[in-house]
N, C-alpha and C. Protein backbone atom coordinates (compact mmCIF):
# COMPACT_ATOMS: atom_id res chain seq x y z
N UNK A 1 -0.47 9.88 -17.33
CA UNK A 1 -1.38 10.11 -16.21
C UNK A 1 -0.91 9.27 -15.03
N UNK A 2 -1.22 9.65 -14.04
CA UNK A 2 -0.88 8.78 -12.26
C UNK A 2 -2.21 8.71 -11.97
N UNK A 3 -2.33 7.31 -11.36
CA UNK A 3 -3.28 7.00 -10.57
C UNK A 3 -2.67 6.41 -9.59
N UNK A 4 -3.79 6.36 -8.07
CA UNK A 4 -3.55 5.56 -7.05
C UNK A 4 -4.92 4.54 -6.67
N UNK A 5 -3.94 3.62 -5.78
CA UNK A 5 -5.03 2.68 -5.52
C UNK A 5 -4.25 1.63 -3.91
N UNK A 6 -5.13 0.90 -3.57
CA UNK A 6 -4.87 0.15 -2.60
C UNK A 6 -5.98 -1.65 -2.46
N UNK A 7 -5.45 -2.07 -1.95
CA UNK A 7 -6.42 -3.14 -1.31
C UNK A 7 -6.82 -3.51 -1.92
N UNK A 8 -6.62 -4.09 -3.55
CA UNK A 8 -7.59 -4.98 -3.96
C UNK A 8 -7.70 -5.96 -3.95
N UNK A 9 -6.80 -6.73 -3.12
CA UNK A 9 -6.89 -7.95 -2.22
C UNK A 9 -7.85 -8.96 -3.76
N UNK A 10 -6.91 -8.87 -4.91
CA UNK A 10 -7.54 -9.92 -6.12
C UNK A 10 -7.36 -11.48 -5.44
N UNK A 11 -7.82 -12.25 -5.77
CA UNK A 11 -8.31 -13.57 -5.18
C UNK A 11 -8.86 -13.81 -3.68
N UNK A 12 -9.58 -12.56 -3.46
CA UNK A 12 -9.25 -13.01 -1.58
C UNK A 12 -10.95 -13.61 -1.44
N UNK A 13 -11.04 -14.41 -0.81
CA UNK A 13 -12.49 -14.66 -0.40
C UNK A 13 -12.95 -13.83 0.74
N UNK A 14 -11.72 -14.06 1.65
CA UNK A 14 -11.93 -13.00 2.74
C UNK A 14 -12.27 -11.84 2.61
N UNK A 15 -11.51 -11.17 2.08
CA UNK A 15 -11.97 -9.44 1.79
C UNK A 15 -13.36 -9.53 1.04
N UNK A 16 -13.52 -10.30 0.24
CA UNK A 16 -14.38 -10.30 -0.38
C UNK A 16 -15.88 -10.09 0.52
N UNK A 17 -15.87 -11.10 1.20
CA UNK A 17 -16.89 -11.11 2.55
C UNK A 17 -16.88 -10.15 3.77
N UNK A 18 -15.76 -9.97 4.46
CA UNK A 18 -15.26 -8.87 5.05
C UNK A 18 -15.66 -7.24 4.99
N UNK A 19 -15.27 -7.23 3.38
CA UNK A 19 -15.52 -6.22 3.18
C UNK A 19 -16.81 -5.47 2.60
N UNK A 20 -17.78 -6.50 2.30
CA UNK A 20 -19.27 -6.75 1.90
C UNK A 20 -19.24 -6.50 0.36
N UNK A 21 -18.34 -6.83 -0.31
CA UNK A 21 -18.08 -6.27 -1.66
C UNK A 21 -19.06 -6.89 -2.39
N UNK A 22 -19.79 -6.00 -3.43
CA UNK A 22 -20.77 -6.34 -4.03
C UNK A 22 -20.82 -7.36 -5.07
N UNK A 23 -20.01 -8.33 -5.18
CA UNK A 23 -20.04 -9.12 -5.98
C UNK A 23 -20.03 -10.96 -5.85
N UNK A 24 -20.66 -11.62 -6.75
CA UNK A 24 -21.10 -12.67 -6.17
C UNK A 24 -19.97 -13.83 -5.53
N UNK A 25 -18.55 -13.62 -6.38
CA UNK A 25 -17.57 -14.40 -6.36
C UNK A 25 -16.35 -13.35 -6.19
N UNK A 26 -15.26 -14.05 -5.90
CA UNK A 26 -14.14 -13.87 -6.46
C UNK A 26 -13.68 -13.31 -8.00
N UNK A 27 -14.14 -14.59 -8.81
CA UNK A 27 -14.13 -14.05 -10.45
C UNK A 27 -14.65 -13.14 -10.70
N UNK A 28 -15.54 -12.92 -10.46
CA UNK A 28 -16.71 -11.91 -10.65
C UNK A 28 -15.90 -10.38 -10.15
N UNK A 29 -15.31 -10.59 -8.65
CA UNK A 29 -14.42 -9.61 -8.23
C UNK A 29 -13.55 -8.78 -8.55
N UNK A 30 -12.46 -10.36 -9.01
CA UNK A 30 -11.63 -9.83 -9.76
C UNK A 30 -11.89 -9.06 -11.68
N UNK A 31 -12.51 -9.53 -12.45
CA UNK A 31 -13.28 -9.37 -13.10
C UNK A 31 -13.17 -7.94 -13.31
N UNK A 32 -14.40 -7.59 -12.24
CA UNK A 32 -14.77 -6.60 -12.43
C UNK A 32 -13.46 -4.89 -12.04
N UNK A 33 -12.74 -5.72 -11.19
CA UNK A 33 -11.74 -4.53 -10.86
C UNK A 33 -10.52 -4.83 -11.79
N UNK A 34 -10.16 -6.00 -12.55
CA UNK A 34 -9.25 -5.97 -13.89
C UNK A 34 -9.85 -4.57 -15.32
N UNK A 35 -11.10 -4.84 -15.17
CA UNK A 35 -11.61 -4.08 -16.02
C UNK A 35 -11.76 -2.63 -15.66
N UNK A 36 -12.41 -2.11 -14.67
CA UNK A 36 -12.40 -0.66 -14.04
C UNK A 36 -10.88 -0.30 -14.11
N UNK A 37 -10.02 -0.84 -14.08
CA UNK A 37 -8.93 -0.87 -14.55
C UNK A 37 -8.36 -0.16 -15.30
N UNK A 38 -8.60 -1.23 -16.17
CA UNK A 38 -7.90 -1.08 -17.69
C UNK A 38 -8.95 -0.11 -18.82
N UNK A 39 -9.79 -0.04 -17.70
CA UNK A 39 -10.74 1.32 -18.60
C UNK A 39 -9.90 2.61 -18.36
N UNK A 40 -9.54 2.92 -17.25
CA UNK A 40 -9.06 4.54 -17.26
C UNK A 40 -7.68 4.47 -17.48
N UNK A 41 -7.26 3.20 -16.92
CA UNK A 41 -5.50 3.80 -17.09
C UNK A 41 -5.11 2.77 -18.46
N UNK A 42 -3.67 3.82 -19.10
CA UNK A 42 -3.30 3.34 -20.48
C UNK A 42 -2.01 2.53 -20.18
N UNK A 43 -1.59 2.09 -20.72
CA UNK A 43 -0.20 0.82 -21.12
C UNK A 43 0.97 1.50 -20.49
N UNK A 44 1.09 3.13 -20.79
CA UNK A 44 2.02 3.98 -20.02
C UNK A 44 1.95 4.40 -18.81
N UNK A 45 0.62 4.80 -18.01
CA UNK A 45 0.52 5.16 -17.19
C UNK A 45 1.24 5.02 -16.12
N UNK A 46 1.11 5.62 -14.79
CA UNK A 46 1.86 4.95 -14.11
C UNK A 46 1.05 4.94 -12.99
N UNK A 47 0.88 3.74 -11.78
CA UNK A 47 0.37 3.74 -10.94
C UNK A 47 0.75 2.88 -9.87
N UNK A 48 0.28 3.98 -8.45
CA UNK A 48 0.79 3.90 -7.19
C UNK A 48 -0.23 3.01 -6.34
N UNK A 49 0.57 1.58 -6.47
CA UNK A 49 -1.09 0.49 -5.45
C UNK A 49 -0.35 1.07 -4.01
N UNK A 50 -0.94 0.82 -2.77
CA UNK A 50 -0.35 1.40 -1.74
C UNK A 50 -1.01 0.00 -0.66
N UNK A 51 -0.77 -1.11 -1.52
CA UNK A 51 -0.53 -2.63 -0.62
C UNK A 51 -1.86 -3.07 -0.37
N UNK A 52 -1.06 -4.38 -0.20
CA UNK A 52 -2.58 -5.23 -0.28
C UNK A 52 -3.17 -5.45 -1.80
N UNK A 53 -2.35 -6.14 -2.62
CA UNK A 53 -2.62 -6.25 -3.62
C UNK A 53 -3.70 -7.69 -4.09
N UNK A 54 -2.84 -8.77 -3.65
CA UNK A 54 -3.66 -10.00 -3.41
C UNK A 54 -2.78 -11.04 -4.37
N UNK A 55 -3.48 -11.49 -5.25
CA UNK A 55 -3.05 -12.37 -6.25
C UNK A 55 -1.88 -11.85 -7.18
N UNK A 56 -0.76 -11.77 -6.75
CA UNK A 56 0.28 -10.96 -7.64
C UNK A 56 0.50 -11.14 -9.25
N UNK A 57 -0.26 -12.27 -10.00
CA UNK A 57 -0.21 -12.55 -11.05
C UNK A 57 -0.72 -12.19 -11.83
N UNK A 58 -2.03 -11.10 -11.12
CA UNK A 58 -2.83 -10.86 -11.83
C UNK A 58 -2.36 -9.80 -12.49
N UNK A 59 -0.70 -8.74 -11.89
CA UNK A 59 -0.50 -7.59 -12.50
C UNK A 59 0.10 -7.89 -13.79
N UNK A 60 -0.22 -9.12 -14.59
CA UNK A 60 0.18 -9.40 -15.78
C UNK A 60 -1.53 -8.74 -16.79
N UNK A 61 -2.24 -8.63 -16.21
CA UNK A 61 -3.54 -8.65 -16.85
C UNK A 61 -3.53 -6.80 -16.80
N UNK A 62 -2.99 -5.90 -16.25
CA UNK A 62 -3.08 -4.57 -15.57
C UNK A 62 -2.54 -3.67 -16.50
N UNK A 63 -3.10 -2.82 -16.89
CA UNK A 63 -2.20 -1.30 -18.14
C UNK A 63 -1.55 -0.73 -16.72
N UNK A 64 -0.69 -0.55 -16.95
CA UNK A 64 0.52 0.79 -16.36
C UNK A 64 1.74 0.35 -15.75
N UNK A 65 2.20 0.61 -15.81
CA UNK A 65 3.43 0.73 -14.57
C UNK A 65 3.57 1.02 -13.17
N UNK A 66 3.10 -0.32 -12.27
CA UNK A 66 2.66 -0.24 -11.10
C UNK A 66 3.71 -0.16 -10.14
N UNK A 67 3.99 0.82 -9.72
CA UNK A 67 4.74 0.59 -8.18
C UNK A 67 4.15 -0.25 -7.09
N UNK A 68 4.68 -1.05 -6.09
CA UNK A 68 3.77 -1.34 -5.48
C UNK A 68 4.49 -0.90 -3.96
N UNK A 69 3.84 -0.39 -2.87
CA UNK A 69 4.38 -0.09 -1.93
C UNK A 69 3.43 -1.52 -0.55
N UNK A 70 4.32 -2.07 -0.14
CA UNK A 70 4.06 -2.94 0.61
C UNK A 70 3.10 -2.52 1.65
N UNK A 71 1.89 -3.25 1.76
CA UNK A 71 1.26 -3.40 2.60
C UNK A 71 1.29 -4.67 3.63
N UNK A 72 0.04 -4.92 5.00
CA UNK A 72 0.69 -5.65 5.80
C UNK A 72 0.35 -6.92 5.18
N UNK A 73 -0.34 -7.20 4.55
CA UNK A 73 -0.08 -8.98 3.72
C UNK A 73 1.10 -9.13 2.85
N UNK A 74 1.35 -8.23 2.35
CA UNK A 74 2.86 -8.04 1.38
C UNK A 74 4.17 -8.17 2.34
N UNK A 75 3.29 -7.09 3.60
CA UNK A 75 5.15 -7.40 4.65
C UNK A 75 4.49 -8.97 5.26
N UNK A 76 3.34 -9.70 5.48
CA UNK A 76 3.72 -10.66 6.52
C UNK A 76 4.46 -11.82 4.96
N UNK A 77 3.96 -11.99 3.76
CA UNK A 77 4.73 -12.40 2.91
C UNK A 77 6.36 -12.59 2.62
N UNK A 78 6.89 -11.28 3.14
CA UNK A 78 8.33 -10.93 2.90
C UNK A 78 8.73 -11.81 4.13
N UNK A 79 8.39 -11.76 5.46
CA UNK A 79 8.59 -12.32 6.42
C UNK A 79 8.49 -13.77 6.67
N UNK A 80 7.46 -14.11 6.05
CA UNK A 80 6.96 -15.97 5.79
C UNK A 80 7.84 -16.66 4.87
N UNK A 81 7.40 -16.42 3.27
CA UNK A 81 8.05 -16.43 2.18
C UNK A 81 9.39 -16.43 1.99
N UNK A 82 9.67 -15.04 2.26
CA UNK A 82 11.10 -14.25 1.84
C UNK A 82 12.15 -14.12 2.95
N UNK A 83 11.34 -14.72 4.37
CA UNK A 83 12.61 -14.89 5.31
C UNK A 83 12.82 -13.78 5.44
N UNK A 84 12.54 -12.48 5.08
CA UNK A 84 12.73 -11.14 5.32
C UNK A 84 13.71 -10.90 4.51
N UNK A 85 13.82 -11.26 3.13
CA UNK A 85 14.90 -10.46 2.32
C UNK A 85 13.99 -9.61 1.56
N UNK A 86 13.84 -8.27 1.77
CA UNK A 86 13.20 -7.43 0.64
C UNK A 86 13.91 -7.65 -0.85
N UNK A 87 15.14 -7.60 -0.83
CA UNK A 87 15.79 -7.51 -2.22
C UNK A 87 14.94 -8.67 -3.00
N UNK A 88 15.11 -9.82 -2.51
CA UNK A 88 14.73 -11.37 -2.53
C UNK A 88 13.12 -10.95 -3.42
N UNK A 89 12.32 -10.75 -2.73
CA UNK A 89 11.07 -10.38 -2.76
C UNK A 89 10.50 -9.19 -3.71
N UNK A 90 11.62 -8.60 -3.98
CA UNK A 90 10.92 -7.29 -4.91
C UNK A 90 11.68 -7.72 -6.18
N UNK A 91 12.82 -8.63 -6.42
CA UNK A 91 12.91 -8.97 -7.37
C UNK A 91 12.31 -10.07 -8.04
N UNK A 92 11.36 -10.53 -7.22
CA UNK A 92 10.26 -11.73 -7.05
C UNK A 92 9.18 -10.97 -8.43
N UNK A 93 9.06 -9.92 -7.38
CA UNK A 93 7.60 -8.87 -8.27
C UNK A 93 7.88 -8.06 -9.25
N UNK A 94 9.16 -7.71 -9.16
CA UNK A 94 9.22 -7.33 -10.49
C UNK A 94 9.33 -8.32 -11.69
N UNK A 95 9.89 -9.30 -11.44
CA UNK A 95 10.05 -10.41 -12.67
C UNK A 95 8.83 -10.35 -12.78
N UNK A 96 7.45 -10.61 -11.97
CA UNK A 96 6.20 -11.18 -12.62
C UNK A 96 5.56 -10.14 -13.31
N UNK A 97 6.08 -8.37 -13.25
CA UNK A 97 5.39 -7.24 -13.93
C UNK A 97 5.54 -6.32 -13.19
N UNK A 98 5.30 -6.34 -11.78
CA UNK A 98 5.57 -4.58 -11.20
C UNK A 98 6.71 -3.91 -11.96
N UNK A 99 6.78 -2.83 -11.77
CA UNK A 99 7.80 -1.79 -12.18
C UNK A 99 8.26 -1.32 -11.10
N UNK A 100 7.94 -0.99 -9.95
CA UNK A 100 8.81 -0.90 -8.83
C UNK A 100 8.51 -1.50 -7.28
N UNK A 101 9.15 -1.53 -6.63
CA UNK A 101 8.54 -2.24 -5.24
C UNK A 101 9.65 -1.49 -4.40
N UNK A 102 8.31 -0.85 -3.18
CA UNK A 102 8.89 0.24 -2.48
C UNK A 102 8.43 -0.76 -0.92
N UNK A 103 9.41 -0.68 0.24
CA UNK A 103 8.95 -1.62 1.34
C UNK A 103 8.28 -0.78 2.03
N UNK A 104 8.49 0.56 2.41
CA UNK A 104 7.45 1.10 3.44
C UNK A 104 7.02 2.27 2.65
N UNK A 105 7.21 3.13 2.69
CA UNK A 105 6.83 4.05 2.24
C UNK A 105 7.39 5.11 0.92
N UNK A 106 6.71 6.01 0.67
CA UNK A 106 7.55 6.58 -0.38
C UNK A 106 6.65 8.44 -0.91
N UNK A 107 8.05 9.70 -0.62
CA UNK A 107 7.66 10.57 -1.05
C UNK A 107 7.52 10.70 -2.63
N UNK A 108 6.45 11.69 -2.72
CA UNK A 108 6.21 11.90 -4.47
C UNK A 108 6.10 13.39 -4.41
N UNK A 109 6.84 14.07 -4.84
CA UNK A 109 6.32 15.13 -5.55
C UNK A 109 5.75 15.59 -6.83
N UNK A 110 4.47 16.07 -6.48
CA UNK A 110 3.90 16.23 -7.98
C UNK A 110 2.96 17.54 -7.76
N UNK A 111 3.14 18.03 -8.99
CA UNK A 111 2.36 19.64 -9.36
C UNK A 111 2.61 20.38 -7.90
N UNK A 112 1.52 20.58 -7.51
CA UNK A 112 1.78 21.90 -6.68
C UNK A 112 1.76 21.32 -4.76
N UNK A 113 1.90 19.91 -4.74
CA UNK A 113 2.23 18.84 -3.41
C UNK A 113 2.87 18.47 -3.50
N UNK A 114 3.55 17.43 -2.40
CA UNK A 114 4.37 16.51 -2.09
C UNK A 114 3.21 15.54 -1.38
N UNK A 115 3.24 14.17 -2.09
CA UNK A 115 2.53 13.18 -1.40
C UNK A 115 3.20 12.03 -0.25
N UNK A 116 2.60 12.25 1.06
CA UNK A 116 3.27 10.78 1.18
C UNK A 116 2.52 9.70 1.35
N UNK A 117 2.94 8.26 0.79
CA UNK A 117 2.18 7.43 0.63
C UNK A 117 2.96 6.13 1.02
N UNK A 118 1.46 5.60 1.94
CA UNK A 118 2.13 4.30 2.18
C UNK A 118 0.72 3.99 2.70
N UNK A 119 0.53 3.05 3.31
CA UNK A 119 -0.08 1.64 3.84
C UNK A 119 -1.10 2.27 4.62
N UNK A 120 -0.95 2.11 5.65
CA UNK A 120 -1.51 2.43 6.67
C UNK A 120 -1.46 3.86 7.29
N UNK A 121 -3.20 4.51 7.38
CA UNK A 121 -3.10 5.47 8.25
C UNK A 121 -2.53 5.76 9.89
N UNK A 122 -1.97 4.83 10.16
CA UNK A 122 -1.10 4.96 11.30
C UNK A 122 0.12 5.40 11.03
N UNK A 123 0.90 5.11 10.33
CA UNK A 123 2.41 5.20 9.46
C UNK A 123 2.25 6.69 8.73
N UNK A 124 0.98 7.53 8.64
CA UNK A 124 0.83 8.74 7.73
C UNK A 124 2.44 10.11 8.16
N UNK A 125 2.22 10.44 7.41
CA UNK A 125 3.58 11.78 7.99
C UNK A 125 2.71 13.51 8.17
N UNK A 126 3.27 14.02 9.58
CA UNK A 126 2.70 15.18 9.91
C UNK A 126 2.88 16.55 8.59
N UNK A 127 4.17 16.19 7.82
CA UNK A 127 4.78 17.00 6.74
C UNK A 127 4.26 17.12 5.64
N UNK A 128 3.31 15.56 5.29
CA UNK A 128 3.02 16.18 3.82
C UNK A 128 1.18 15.56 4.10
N UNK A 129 1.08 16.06 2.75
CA UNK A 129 -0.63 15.58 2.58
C UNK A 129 0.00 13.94 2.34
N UNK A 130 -0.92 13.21 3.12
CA UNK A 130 -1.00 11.93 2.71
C UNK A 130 -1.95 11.04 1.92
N UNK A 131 -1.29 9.65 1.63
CA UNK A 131 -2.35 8.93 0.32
C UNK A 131 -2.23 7.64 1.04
N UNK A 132 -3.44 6.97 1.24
CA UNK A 132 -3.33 5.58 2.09
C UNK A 132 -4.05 4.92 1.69
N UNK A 133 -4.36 3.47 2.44
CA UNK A 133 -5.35 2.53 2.02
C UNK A 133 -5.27 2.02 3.84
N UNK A 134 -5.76 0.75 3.50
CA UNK A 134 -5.90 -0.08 4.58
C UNK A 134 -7.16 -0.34 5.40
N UNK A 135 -7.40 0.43 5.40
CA UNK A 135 -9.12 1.09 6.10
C UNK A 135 -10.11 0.62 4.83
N UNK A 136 -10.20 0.24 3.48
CA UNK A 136 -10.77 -0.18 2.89
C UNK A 136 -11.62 1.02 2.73
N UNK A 137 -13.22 0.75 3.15
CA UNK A 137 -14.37 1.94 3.17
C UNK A 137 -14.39 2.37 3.87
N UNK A 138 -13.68 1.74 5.16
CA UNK A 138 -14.48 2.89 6.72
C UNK A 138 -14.59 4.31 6.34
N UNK A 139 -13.42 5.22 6.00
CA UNK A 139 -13.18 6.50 5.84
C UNK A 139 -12.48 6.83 4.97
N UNK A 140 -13.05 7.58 4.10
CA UNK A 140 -12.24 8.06 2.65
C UNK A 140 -11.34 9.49 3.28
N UNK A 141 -11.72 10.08 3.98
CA UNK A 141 -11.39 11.39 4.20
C UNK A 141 -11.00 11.53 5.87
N UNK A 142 -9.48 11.57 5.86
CA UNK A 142 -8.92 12.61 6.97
C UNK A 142 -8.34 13.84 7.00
N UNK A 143 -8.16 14.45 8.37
CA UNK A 143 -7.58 15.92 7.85
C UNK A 143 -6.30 15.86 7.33
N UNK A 144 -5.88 14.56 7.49
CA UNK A 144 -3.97 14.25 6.94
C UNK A 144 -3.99 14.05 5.72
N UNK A 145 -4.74 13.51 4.97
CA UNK A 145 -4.99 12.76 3.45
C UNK A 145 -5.88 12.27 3.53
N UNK A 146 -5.76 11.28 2.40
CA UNK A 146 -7.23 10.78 1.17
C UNK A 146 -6.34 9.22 1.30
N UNK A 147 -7.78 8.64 1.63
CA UNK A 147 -7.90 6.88 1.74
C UNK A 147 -8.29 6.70 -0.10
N UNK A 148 -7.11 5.84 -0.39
CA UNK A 148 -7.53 5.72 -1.79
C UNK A 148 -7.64 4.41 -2.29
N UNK A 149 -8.34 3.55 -1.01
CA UNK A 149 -8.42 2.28 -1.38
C UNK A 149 -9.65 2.12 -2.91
N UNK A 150 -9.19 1.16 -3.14
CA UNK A 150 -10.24 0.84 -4.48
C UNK A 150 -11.48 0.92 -3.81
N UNK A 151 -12.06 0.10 -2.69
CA UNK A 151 -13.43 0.52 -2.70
C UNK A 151 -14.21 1.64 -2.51
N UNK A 152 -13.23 2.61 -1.92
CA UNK A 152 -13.45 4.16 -1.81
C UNK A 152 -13.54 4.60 -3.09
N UNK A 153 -13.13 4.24 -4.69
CA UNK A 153 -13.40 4.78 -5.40
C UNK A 153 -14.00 3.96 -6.83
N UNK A 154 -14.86 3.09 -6.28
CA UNK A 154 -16.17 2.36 -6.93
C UNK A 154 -14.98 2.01 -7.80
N UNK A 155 -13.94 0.62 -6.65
CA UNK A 155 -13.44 -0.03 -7.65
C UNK A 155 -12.94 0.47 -9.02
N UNK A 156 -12.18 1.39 -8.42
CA UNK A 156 -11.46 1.91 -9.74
C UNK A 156 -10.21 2.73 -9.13
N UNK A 157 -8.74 2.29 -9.97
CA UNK A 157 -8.34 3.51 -9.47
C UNK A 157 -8.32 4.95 -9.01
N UNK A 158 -7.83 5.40 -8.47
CA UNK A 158 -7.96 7.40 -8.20
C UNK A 158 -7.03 8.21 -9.45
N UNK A 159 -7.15 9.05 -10.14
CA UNK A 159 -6.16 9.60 -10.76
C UNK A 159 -5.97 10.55 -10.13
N UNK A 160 -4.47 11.12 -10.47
CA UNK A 160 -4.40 12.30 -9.77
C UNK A 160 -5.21 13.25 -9.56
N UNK A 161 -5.63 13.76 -10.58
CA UNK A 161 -7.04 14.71 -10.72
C UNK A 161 -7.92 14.71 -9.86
N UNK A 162 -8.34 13.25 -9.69
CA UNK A 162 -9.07 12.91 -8.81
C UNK A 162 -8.70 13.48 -6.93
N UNK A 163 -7.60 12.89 -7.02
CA UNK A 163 -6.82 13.48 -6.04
C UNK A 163 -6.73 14.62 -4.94
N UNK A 164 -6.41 15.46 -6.23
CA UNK A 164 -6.29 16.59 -6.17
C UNK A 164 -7.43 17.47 -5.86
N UNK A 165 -8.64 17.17 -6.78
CA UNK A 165 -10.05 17.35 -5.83
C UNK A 165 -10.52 17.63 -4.66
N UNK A 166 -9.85 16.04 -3.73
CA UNK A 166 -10.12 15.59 -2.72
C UNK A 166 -9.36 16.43 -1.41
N UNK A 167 -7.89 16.59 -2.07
CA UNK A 167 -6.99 17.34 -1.62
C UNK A 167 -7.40 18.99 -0.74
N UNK A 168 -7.96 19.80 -1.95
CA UNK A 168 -8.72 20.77 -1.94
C UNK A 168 -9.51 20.72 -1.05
N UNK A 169 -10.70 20.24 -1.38
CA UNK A 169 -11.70 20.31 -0.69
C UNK A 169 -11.36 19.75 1.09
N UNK A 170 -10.61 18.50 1.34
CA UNK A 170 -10.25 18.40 2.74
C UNK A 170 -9.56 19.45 2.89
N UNK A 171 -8.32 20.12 2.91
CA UNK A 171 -7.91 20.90 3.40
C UNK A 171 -8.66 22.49 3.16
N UNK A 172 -9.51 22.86 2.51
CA UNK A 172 -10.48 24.02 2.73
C UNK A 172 -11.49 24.24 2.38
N UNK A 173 -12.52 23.08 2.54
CA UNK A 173 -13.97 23.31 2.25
C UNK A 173 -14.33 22.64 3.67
N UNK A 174 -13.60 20.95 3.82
CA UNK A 174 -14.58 20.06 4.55
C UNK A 174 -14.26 20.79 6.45
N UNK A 175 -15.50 20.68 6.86
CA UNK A 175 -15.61 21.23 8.31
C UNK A 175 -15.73 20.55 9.54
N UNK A 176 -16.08 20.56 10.47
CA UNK A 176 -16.14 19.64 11.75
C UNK A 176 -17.06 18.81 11.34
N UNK A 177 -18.41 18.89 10.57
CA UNK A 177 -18.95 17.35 9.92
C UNK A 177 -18.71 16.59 9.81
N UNK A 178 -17.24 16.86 8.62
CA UNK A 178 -16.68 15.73 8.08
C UNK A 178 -15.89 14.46 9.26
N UNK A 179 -15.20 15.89 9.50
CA UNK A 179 -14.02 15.21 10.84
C UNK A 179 -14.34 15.36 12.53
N UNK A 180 -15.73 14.62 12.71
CA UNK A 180 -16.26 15.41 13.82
C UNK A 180 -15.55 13.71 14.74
N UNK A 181 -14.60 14.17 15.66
CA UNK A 181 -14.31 12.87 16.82
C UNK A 181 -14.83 13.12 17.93
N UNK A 182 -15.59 13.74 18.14
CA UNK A 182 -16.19 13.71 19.61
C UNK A 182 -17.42 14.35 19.82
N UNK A 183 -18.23 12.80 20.36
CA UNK A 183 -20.00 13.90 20.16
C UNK A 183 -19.91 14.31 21.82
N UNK A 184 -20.44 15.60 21.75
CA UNK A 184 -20.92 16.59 23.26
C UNK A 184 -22.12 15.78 23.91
């Protein structure tokens, strides 16, 4: 199975507050999104974080095989940290457990799409359906793609399935409601 995810910013106090996340602590935080976790996805799985991960140690505690595609705390890291060596830095994360580390972005083809996924809805591509984070809750749904930050999906990864749903329905159910930018 594939899942996606973004932003779970594990140890952050900031996001934590920031983002009004329902929980009393940090531990409690992390906690609770180690577990939503490791409930749906298995030891094989494979899954796409799309940055902004937080506490990188924690992907020792995580079922699947996480790609991780850099977000902007991951790039100001590479830049602080790593002096700007990506090589430097992704062989950093993989030693501690990722399975792959992608710096900006990255196409996927799967079933009957091509995804592109990366970071930020600014960076999205006109070509394919896109998969993002960054935006946290503001907006789960554009006409370009699906915001698949964890808090968009009650702290839990997205599986594809899930996805794919979302996919559907934005591109031919949801109407000027959804995506209304300009009140008359």
């Amino acid at each position: 199975m594939i899942f996606f995810t973004s932003d779970t910013h594990f140890g952050s106090d900031r996001t934590l507050k920031f983002s009004c996340r329902p929980f009393a602590n940090t531990n409690e935080m992390d906690e609770t999104l180690i577990n939503n976790w490791n409930k749906v996805v298995g030891k094989d799985d494979v899954v796409y974080h799309l940055g902004d991960f937080g506490n990188y140690e924690i992907v020792r505690k995580l079922n699947g095989k996480i790609t991780l595609i850099l977000g902007n705390y991951e790039q100001n890291a590479l830049k602080t940290d790593f002096k700007g060596n990506f090589l430097e830095f992704s062989n950093y994360l993989t030693q501690i457990g990722f399975y792959n580390v992608v710096e900006n972005h990255l196409i996927l083809p799967l079933k009957n799409c091509t995804y592109f996924l990366t970071h930020e809805p600014l960076n999205c591509s006109k070509e394919y359906f896109n998969l993002f984070g960054h935006i946290h809750e503001k907006c789960k749904c554009k006409r370009f793609g699906l915001n698949v930050g964890t808090d968009c999906f009650n702290f839990t990864p997205a599986s594809v399935d899930n996805v794919e749903f979302y996919k559907y329905a934005i591109l031919n159910h949801y109407d000027e409601n959804v995506f209304i930018e300009n009140l008359k």
